[in-house]
N, C-alpha and C. Protein backbone atom coordinates (compact mmCIF):
# COMPACT_ATOMS: atom_id res chain seq x y z
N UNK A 1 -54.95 51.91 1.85
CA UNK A 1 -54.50 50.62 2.34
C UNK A 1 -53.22 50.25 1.60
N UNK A 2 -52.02 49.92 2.44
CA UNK A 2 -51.10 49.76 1.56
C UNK A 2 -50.73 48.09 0.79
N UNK A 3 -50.19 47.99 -0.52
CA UNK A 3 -50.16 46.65 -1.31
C UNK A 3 -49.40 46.03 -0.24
N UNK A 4 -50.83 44.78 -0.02
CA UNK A 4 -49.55 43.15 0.62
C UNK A 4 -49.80 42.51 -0.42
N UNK A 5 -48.38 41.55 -0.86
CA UNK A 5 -48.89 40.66 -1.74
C UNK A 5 -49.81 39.27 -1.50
N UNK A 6 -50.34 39.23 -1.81
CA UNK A 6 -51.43 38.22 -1.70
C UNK A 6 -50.48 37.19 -1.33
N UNK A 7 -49.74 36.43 -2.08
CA UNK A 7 -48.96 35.31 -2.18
C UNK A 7 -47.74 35.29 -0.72
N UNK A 8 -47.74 36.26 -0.04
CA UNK A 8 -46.78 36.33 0.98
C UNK A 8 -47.62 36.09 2.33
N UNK A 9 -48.93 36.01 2.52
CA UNK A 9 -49.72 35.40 3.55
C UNK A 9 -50.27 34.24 3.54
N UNK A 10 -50.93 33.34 4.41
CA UNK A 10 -52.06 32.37 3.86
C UNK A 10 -53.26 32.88 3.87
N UNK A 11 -53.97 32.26 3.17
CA UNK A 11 -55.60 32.01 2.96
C UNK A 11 -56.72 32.98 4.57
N UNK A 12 -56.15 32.26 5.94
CA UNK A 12 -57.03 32.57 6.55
C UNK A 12 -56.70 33.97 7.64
N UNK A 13 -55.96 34.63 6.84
CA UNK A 13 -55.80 35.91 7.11
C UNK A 13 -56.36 37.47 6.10
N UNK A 14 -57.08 36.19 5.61
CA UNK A 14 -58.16 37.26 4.52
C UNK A 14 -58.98 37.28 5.28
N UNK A 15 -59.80 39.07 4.86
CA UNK A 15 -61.01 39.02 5.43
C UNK A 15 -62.29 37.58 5.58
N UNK A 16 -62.85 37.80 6.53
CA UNK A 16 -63.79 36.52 7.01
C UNK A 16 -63.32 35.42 6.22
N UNK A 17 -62.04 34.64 6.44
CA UNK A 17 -61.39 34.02 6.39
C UNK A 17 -61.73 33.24 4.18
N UNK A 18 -62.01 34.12 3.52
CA UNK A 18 -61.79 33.51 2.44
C UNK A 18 -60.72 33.84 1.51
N UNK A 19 -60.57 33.46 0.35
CA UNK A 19 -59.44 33.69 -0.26
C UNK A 19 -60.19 34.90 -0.95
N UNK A 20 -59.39 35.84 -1.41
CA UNK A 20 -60.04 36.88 -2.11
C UNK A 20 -59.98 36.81 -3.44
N UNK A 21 -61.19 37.01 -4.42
CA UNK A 21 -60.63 37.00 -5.92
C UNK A 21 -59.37 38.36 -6.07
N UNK A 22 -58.82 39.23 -5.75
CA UNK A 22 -57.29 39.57 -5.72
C UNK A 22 -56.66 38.72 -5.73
N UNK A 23 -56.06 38.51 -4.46
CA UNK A 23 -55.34 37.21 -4.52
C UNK A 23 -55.25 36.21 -5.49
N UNK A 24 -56.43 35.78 -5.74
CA UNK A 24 -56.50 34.92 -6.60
C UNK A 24 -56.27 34.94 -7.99
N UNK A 25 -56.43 36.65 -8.42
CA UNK A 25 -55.94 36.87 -9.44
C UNK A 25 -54.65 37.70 -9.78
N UNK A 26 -53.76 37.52 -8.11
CA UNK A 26 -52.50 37.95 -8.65
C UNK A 26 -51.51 36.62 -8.40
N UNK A 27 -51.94 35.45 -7.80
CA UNK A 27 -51.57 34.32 -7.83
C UNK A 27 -51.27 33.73 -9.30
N UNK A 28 -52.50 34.28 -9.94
CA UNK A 28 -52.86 33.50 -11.14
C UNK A 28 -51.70 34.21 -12.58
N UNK A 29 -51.64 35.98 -11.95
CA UNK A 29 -50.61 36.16 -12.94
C UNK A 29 -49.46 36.28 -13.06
N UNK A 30 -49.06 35.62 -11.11
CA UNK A 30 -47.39 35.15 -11.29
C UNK A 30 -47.30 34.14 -12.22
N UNK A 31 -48.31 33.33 -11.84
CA UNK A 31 -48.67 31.77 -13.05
C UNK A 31 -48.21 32.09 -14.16
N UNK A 32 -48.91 33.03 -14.75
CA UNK A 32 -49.04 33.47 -16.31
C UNK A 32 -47.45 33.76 -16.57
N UNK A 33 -46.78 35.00 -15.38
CA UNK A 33 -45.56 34.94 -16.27
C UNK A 33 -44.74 34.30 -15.88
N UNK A 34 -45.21 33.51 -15.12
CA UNK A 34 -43.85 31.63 -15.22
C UNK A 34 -43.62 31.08 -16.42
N UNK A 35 -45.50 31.03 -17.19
CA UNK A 35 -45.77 30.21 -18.32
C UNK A 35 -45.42 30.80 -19.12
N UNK A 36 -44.97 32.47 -19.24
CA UNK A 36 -44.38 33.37 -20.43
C UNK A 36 -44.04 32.29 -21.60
N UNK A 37 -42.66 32.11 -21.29
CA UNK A 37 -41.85 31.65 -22.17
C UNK A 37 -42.18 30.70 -23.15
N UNK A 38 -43.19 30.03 -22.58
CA UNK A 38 -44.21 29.07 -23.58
C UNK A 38 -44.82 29.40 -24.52
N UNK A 39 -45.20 31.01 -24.12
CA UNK A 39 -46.58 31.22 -25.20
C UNK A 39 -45.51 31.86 -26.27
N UNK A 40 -44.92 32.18 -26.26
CA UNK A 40 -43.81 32.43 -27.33
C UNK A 40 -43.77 31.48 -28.19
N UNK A 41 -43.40 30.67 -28.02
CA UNK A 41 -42.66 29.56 -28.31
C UNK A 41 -43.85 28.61 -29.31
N UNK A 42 -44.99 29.15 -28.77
CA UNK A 42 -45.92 28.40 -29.89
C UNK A 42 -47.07 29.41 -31.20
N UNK A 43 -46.17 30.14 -30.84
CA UNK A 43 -46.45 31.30 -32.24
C UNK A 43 -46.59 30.66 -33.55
N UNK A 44 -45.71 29.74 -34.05
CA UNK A 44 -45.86 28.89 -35.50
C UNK A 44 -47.08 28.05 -35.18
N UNK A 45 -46.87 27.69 -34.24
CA UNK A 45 -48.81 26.51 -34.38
C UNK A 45 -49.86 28.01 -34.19
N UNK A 46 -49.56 28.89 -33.70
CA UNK A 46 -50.68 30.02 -34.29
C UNK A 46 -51.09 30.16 -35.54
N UNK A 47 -50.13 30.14 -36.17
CA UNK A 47 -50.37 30.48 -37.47
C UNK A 47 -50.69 29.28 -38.58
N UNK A 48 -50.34 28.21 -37.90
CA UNK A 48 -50.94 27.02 -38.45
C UNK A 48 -52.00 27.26 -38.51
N UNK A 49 -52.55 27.21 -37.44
CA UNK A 49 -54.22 27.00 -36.84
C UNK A 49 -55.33 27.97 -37.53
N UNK A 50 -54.52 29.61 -38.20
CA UNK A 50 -55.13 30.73 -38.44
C UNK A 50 -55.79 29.49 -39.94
N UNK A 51 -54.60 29.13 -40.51
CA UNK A 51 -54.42 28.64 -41.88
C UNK A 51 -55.81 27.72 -41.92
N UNK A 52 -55.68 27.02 -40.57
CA UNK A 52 -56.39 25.51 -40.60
C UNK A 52 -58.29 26.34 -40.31
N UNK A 53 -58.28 27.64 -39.89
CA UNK A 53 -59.77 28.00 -40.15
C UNK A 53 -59.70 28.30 -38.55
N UNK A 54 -59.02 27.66 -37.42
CA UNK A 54 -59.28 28.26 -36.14
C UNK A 54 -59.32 29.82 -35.83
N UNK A 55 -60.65 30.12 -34.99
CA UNK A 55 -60.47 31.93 -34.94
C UNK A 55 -60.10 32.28 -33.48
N UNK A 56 -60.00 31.58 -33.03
CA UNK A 56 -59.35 31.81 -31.56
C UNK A 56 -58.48 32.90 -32.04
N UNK A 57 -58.23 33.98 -30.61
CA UNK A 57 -57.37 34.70 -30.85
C UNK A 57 -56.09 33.70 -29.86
N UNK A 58 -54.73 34.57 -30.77
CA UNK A 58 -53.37 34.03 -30.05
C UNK A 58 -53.51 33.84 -28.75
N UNK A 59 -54.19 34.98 -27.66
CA UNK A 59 -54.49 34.91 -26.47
C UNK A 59 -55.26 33.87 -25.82
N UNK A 60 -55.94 33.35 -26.48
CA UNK A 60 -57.37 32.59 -26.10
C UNK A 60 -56.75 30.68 -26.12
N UNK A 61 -56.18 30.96 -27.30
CA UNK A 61 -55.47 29.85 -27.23
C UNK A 61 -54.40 29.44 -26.36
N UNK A 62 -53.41 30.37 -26.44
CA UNK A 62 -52.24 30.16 -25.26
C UNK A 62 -52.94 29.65 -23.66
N UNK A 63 -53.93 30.65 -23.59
CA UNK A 63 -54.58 30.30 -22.13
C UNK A 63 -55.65 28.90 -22.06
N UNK A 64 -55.56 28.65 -23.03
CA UNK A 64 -56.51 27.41 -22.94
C UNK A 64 -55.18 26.00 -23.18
N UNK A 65 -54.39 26.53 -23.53
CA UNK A 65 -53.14 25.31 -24.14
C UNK A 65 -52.14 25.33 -22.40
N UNK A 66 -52.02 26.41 -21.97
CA UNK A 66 -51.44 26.41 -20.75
C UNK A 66 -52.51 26.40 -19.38
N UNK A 67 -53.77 25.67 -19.12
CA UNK A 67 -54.28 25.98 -18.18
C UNK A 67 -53.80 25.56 -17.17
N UNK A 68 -53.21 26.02 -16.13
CA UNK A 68 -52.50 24.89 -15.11
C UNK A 68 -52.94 24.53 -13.68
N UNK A 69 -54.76 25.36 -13.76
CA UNK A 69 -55.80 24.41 -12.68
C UNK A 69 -55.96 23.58 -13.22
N UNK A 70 -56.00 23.38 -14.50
CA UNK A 70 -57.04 21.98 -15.13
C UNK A 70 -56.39 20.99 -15.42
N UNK A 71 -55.08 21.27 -15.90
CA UNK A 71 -53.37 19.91 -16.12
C UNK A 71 -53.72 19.51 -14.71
N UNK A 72 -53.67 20.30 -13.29
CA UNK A 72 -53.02 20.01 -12.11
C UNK A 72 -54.55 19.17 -11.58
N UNK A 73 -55.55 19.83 -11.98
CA UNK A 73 -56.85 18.70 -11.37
C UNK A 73 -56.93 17.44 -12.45
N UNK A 74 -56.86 17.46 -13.68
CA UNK A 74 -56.82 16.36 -14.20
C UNK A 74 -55.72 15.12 -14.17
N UNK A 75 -54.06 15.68 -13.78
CA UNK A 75 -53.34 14.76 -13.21
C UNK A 75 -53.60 14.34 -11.75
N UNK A 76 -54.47 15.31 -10.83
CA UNK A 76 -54.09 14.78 -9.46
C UNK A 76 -55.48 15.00 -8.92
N UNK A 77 -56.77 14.35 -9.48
CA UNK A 77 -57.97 14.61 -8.72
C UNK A 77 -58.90 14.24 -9.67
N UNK A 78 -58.40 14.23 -10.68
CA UNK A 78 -59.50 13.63 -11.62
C UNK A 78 -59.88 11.76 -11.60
N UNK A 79 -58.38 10.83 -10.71
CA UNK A 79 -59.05 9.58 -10.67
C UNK A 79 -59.90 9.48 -9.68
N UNK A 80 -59.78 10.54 -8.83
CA UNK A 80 -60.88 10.10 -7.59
C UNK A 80 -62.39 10.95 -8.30
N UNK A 81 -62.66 12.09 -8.69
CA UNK A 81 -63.50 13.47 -8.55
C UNK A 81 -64.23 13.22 -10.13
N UNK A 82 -63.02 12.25 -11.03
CA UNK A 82 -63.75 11.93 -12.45
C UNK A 82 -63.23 13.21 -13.04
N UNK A 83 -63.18 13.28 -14.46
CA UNK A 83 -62.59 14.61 -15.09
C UNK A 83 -63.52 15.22 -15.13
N UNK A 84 -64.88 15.15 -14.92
CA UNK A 84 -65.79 15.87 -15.06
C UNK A 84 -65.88 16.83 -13.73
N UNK A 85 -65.43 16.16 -12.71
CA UNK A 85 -65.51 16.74 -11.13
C UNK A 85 -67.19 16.18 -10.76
N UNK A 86 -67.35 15.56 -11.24
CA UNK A 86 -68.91 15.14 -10.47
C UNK A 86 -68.57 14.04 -9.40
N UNK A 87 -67.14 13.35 -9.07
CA UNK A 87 -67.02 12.40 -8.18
C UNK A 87 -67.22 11.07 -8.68
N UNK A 88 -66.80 10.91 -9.65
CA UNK A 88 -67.25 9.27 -10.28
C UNK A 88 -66.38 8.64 -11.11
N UNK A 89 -64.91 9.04 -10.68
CA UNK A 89 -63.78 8.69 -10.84
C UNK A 89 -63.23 7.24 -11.01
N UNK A 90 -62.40 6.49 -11.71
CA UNK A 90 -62.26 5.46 -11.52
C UNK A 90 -61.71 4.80 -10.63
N UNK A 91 -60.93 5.56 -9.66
CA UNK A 91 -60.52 4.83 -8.04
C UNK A 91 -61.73 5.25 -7.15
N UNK A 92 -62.84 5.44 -7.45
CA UNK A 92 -63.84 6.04 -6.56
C UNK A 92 -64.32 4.60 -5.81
N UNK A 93 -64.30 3.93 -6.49
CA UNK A 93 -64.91 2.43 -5.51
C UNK A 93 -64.12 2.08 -4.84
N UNK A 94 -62.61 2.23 -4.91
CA UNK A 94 -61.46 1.95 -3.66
C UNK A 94 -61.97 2.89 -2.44
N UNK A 95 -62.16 3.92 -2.45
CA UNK A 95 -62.31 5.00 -1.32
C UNK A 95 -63.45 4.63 -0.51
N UNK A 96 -62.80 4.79 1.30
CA UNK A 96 -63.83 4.12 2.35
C UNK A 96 -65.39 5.10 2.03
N UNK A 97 -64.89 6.46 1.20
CA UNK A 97 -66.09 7.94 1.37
C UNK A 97 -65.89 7.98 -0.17
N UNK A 98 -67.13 7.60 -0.62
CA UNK A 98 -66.92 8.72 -1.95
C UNK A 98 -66.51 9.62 -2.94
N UNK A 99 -65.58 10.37 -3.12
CA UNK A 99 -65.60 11.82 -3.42
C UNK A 99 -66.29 12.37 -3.29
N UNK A 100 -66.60 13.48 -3.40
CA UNK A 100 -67.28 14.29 -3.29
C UNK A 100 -67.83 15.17 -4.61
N UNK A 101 -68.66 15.16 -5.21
CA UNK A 101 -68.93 16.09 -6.38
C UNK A 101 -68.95 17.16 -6.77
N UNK A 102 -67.64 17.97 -7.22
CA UNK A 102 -66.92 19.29 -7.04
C UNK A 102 -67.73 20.21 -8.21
N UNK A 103 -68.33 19.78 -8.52
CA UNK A 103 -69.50 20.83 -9.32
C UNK A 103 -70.54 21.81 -8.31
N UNK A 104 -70.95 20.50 -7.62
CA UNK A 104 -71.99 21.32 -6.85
C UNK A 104 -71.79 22.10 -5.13
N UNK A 105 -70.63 22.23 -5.14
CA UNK A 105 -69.95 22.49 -3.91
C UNK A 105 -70.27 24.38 -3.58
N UNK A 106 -70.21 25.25 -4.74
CA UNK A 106 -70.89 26.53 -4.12
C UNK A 106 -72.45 26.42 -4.12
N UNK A 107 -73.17 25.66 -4.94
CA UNK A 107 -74.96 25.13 -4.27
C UNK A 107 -74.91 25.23 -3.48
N UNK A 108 -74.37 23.97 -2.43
CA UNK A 108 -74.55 24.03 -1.19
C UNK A 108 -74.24 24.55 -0.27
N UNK A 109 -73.47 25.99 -0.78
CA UNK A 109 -73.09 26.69 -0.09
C UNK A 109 -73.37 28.16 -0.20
N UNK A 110 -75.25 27.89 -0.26
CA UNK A 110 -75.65 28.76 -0.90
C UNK A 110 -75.33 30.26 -2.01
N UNK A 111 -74.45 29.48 -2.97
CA UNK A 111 -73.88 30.26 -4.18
C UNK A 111 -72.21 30.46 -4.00
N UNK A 112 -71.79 30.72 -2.85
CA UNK A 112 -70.60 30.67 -2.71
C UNK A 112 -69.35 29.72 -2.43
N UNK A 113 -68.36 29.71 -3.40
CA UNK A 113 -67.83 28.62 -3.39
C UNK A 113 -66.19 28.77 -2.31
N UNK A 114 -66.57 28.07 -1.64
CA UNK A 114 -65.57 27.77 -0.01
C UNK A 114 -64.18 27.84 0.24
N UNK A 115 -63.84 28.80 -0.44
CA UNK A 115 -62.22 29.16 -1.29
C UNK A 115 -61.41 28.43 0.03
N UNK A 116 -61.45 29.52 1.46
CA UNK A 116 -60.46 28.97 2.33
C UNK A 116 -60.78 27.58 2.77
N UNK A 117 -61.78 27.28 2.79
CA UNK A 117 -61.76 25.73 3.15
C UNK A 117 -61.33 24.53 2.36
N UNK A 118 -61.98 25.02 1.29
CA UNK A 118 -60.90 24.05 -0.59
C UNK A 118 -59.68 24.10 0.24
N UNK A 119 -59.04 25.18 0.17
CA UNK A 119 -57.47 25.49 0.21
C UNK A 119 -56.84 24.64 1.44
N UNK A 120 -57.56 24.57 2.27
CA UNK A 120 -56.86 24.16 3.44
C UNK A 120 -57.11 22.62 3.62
N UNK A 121 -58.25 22.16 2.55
CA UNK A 121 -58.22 20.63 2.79
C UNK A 121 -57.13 20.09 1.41
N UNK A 122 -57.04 20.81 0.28
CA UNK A 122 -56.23 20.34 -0.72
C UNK A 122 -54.56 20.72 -0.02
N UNK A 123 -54.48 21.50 0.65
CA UNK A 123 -53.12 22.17 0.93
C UNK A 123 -52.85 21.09 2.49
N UNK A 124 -53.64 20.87 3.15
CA UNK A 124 -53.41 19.45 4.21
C UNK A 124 -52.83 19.90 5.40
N UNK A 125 -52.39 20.97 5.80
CA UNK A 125 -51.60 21.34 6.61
C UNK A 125 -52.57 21.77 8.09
N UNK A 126 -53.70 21.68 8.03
CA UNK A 126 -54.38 21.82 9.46
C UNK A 126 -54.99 20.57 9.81
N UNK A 127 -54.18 19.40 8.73
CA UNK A 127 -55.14 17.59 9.41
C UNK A 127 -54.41 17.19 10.16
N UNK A 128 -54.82 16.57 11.31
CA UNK A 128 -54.43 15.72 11.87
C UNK A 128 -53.21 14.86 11.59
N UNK A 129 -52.33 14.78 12.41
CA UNK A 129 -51.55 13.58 11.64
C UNK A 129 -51.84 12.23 11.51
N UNK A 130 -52.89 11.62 12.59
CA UNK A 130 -53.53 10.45 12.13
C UNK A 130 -54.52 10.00 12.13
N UNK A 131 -55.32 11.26 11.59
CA UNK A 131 -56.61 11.28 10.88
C UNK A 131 -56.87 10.24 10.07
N UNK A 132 -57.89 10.11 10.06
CA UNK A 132 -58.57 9.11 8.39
C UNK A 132 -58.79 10.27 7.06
N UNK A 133 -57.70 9.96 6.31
CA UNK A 133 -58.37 10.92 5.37
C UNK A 133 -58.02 10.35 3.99
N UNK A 134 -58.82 9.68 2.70
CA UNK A 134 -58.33 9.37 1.41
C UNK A 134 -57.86 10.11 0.74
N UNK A 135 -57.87 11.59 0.67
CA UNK A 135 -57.12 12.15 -0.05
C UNK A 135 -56.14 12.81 -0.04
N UNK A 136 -55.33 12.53 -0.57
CA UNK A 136 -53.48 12.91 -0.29
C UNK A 136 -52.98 14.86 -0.05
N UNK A 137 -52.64 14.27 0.72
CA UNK A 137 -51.93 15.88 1.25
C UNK A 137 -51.22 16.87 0.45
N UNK A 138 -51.73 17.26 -0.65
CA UNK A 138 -51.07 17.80 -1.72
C UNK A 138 -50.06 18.74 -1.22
N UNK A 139 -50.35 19.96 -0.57
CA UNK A 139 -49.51 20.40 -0.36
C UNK A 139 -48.20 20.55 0.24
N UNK A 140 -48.00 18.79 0.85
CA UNK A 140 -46.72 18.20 0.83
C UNK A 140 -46.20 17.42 -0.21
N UNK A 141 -47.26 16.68 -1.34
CA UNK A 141 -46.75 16.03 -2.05
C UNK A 141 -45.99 17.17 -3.01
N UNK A 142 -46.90 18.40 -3.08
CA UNK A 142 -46.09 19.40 -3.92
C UNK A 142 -44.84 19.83 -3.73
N UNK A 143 -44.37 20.23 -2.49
CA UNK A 143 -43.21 20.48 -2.03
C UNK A 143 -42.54 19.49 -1.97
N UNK A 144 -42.54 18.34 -2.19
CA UNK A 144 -41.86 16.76 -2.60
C UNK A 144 -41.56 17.02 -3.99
N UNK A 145 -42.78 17.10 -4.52
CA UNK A 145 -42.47 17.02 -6.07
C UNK A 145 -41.48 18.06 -6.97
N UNK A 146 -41.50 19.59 -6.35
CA UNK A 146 -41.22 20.79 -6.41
C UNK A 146 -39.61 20.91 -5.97
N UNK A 147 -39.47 19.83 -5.15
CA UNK A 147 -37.77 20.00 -4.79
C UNK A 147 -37.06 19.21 -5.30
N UNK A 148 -37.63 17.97 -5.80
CA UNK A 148 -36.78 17.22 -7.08
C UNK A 148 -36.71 18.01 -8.14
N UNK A 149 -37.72 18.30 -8.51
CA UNK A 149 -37.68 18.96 -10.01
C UNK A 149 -36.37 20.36 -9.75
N UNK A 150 -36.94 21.30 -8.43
CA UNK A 150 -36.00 22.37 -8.36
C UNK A 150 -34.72 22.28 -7.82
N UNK A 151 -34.15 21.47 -7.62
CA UNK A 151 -33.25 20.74 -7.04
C UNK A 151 -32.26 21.54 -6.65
N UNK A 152 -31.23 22.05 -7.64
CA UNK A 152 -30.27 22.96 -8.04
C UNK A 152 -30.75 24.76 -8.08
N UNK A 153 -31.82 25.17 -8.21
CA UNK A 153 -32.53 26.22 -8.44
C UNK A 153 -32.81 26.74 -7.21
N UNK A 154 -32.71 27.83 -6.98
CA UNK A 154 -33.83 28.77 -5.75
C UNK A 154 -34.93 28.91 -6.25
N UNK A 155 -35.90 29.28 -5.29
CA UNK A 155 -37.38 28.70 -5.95
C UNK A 155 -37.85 28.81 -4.08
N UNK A 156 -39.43 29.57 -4.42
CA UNK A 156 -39.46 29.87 -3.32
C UNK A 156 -40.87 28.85 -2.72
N UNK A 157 -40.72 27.14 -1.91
CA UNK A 157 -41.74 26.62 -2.08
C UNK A 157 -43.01 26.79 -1.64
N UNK A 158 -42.97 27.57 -0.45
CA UNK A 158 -44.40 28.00 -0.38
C UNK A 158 -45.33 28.81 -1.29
N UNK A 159 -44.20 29.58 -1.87
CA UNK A 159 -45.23 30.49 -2.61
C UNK A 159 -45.58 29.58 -4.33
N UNK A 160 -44.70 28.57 -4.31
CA UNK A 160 -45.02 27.69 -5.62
C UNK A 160 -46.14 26.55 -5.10
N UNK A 161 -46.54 26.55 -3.62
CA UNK A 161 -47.50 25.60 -3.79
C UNK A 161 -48.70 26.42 -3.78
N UNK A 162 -48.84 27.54 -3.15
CA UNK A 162 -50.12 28.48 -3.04
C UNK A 162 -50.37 28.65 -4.47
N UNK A 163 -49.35 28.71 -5.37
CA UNK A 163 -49.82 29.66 -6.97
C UNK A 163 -50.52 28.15 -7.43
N UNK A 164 -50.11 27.14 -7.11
CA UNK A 164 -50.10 25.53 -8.00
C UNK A 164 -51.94 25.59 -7.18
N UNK A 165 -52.21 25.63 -5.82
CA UNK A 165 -53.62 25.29 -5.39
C UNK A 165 -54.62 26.51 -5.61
N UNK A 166 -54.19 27.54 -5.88
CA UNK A 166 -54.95 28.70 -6.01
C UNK A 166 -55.10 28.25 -7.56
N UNK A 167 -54.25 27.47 -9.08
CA UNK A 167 -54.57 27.44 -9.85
C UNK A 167 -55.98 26.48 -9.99
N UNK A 168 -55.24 25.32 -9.02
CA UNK A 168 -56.45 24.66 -9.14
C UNK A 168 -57.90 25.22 -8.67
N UNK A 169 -58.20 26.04 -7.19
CA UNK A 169 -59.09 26.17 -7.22
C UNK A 169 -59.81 27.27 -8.29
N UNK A 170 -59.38 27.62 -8.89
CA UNK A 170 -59.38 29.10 -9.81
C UNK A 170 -60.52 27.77 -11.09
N UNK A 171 -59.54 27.14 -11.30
CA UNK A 171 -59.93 25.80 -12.13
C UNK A 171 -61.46 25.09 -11.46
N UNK A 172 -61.63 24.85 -10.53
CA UNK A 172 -62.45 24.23 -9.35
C UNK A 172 -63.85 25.25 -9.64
N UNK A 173 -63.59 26.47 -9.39
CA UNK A 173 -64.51 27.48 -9.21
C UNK A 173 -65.03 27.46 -10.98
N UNK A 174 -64.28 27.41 -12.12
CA UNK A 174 -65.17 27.26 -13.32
C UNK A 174 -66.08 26.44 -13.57
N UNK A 175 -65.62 25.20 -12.78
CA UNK A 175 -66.68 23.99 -13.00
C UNK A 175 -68.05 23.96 -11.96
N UNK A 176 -68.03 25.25 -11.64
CA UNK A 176 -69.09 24.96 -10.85
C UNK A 176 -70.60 24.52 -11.44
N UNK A 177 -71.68 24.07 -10.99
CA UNK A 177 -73.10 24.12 -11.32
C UNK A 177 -73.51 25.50 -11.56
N UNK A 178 -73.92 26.17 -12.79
CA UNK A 178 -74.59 27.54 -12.65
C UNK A 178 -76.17 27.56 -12.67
């Protein structure tokens, strides 16, 4: 079978329409070497930390200091979903629906957790345009947010919003109920 890159299709052109952990983990290590330049850069607080008794390895730390499902769900889902993801957020009493409690979402789906469907309700692009829906269309607010910031830069936005929602669900899928 010859290499497609994961990141150059959408979601529901994977087999029986889910996202594949491939994909998901070559999404995850364009991520990683975006974030390169960072983990460099905090080599002296390594060695702080060795000093201060922390045994984390350099690796363990960098990836826990750069997670960028868990920055991206805790800035943009944690007031509705709660940082915990159980749905008990502090704008949760504004909302006509609840949240929804993102822990237990592969339970009910008997063990498996709903990659292409996550993707396509966080990514917004198959709703309605005047649907009822409380939660914001990320994957336009991203490409909003993504072209101020890249302004001057080439930068390719689809494939920066797939790596940004594949982080989150990557993030999504740890918190599950085991």
């Amino acid at each position: 079978m010859p290499h497609v890159n994961p990141l150059s299709r959408p979601p529901s052109s994977t087999r029986n329409g889910a996202v594949c952990a491939r994909a998901l983990a070559s999404a995850l290590f364009v991520t990683t070497l975006q974030w390169g330049s960072a983990v460099h850069a905090a080599e002296p607080a390594q060695a702080a930390a060795a000093q201060a008794g922390v045994t984390d390895s350099p690796r363990e730390q960098s990836l826990r200091r750069w997670d960028w499902g868990q920055r991206e769900f805790e800035s943009n889902c944690a007031a509705c979903h709660g940082r915990d993801a159980k749905g008990k957020g502090p704008l949760n009493d504004l909302l006509r629906k609840p949240a929804p409690d993102l822990t237990q979402l592969a339970y009910r789906n008997q063990g498996v957790l709903p990659m292409a469907r996550l993707y396509e309700v966080i990514e917004g692009g198959s709703i309605a345009a005047h649907g009822s829906r409380d939660m914001p269309i990320w994957g336009r607010d991203y490409r909003i947010r993504d072209a101020e910031y890249y302004i001057d830069s080439p930068y390719d936005p689809e494939r920066l919003v797939r790596a940004r929602i594949l982080a989150l669900l990557e993030y999504i899928n740890r918190v599950q109920a085991r």
